[in-house]
Protein backbone atom coordinates (compact mmCIF):
# COMPACT_ATOMS: atom_id res chain seq x y z
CA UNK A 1 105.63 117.40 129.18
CA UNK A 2 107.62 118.33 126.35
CA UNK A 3 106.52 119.70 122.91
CA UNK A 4 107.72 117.55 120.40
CA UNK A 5 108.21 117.76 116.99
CA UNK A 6 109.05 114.67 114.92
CA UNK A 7 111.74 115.56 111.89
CA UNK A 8 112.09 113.15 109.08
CA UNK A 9 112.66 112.21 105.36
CA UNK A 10 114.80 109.97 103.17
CA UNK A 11 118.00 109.10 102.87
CA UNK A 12 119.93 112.46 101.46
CA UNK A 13 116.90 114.39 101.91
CA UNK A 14 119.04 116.84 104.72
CA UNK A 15 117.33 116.24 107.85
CA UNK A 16 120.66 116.17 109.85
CA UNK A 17 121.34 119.66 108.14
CA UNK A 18 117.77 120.86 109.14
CA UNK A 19 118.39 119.25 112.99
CA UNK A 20 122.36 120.89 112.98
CA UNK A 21 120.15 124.35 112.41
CA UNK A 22 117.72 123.60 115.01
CA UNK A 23 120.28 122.60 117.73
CA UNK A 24 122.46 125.96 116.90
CA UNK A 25 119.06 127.39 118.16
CA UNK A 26 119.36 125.65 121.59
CA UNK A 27 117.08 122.80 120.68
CA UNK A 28 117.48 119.78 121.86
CA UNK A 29 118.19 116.84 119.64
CA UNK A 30 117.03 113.53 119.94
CA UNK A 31 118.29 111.30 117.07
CA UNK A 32 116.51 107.80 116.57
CA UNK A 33 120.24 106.88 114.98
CA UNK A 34 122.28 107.57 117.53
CA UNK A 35 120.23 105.65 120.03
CA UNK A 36 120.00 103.00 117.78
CA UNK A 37 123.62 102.86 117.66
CA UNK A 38 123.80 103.12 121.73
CA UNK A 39 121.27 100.38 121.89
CA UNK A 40 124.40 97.65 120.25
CA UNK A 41 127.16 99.11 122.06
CA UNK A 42 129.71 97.03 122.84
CA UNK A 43 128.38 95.02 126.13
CA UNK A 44 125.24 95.62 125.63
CA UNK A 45 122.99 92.48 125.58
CA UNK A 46 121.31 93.75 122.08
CA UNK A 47 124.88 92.86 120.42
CA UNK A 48 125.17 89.48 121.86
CA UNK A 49 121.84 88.91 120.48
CA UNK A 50 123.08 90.10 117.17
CA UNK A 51 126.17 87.88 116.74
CA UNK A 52 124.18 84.57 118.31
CA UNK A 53 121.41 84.93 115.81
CA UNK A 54 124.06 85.99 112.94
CA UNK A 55 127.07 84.40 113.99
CA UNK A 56 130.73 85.98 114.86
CA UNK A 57 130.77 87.61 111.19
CA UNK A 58 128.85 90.08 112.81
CA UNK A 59 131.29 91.63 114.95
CA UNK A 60 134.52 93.20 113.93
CA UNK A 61 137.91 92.68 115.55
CA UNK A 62 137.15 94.91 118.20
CA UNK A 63 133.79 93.10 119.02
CA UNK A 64 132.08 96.21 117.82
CA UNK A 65 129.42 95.52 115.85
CA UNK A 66 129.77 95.29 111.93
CA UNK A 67 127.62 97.64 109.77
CA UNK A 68 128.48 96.52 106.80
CA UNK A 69 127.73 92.87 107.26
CA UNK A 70 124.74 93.73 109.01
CA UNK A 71 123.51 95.98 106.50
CA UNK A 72 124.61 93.43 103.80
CA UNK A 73 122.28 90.84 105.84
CA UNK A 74 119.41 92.33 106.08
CA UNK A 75 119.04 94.27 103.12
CA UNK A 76 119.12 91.45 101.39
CA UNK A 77 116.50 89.29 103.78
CA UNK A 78 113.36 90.20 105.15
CA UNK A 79 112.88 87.74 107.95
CA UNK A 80 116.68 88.96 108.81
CA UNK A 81 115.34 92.22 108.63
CA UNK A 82 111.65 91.51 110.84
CA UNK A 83 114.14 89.55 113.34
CA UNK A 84 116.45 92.59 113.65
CA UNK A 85 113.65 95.11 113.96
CA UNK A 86 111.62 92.74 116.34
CA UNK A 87 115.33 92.74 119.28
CA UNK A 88 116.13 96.65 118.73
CA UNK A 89 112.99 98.91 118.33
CA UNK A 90 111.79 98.28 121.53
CA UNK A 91 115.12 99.04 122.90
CA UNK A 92 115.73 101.92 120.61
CA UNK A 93 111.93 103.47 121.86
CA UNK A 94 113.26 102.81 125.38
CA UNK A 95 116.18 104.75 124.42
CA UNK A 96 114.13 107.62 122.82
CA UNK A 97 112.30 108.08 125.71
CA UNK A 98 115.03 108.77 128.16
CA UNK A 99 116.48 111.37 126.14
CA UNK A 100 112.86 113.19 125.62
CA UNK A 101 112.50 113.13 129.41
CA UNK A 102 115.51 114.89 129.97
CA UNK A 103 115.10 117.57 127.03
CA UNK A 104 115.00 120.99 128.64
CA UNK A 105 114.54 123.33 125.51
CA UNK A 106 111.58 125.14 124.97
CA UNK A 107 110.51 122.05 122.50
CA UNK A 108 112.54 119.10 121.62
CA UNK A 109 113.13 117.53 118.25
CA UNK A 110 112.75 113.70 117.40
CA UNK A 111 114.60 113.04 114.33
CA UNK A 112 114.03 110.14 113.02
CA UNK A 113 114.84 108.33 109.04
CA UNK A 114 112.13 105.57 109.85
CA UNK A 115 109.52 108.45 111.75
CA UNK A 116 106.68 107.32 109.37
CA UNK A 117 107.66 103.80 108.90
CA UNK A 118 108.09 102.83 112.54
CA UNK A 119 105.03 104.73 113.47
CA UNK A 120 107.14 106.81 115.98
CA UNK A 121 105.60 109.70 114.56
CA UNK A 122 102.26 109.29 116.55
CA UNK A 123 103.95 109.71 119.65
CA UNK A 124 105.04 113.58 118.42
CA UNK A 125 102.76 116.57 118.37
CA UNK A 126 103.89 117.90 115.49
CA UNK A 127 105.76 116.56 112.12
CA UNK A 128 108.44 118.23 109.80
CA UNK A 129 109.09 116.36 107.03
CA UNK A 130 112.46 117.27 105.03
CA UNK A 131 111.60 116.78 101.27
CA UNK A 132 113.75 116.40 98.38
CA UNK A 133 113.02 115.17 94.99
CA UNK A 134 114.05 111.62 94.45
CA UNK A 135 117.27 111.84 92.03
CA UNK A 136 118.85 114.86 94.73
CA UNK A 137 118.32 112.15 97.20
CA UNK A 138 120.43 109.26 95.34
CA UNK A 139 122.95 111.93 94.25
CA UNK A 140 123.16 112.64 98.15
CA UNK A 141 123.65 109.84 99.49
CA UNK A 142 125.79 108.23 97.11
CA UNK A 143 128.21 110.91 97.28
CA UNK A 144 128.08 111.34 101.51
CA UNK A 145 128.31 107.55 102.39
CA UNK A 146 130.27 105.94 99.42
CA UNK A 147 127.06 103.72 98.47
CA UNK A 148 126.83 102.46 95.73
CA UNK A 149 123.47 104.06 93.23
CA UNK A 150 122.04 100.05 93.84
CA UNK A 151 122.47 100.27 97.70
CA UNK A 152 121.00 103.65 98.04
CA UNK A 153 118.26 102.50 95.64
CA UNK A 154 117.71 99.18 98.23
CA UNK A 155 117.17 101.69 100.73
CA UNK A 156 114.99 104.35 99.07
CA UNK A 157 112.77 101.06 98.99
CA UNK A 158 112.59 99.88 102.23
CA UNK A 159 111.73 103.35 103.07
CA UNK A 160 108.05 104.91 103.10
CA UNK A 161 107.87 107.27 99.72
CA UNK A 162 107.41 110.48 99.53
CA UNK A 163 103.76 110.56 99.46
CA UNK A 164 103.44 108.52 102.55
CA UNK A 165 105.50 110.84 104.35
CA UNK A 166 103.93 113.88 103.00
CA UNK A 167 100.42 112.52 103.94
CA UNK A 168 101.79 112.74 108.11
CA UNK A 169 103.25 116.23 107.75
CA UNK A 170 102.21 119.07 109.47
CA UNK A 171 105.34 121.05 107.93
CA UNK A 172 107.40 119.65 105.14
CA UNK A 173 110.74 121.92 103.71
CA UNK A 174 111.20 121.53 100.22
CA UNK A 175 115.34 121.08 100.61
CA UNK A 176 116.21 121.69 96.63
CA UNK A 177 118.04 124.72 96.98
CA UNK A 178 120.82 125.84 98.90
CA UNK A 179 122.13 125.31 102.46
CA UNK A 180 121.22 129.17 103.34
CA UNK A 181 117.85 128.48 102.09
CA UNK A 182 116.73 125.49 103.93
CA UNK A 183 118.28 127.67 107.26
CA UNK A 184 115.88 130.43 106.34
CA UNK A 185 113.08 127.75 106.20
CA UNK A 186 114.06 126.22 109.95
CA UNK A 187 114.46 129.40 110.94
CA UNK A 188 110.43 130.35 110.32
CA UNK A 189 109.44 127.03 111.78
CA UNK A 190 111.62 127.84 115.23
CA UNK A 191 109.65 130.71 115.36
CA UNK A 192 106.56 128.92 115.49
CA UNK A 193 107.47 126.29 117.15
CA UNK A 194 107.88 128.37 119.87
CA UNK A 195 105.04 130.19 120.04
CA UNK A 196 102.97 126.57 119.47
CA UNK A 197 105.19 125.05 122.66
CA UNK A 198 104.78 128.06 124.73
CA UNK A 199 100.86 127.67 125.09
């Protein structure tokens, strides 16, 4: 079995620049995004689900799914957002799983934005937490994805906080500084990482 360490943290907090690191170290990525994207691929049943329960408005021209609209949907609903959650997590765990079986680095990493929230992070041995105070965040995101300060806020919400995710680390990187220092910091934690998956 694998040794796995669960990677999270908010929005703009740099986990994907912490996982890049790891993976330029051989590791094997898992992201919880990207199979939650695979899960609504086009022809999967997932996105028929999706456009029955929330009509054609869902989709775009391409009957690919629609972010946006989603986003816009359940953001703004939560028995939109319990309905969504309720069709794709077990699908996106089924997901997660395949990929872990077929890891064949020394360790594996699970990186996940909802690791804490979705409880996925009991299923790890170990978790890294990628911190960053709150305003670095916003300034992040806002910047990276084009949201708007009020979406980014909306989900800085519906995310756990920084103390819940702090109270389930077993390493956390303080990521205020700059790019060569949170490489330094993965860098230490590969180190043990290995020795920890190695007995």
């Amino acid at each position: 079995m694998t040794f796995i360490i669960g990677l999270g943290g908010g929005i703009g907090s740099g986990k994907t620049a912490a996982s890049d690191h790891f993976e330029t170290l051989g590791i094997n990525i898992i992201d919880a995004d990207l199979a939650s994207r695979t899960v609504v691929e086009r022809g999967r049943p997932a996105l028929k689900s999706i456009a029955e329960h929330f009509g054609s408005e869902a989709l775009t021209n391409d009957c690919e799914l629609d972010r946006a609209y989603l986003r816009s949907k359940v953001f703004s609903s939560p028995e939109n957002k319990a309905w969504l959650e309720s069709l794709l997590h077990p699908l996106i765990s089924e997901e997660i799983n395949r990929s872990l079986n077929e890891a064949s680095s020394p360790y594996a990493i699970l990186v996940s934005p909802l690791l804490v929230e979705s409880g996925q992070y009991q299923r790890v041995n170990r978790v890294l937490i990628i911190d960053a105070p709150e305003h670095l965040q916003s300034s992040r995101a806002s910047a990276r994805d084009n949201n708007s300060a009020e979406q980014v806020q909306a989900i800085m919400k519906a995310q756990a906080d920084r103390a819940s995710r702090l109270a389930v680390a077993d390493d956390v990187i303080l990521n205020d500084g700059s790019l060569a220092s949170l490489h330094s910091a993965v860098d230490k934690l590969h180190a043990q990482y290995l020795e920890l998956a190695s007995n």
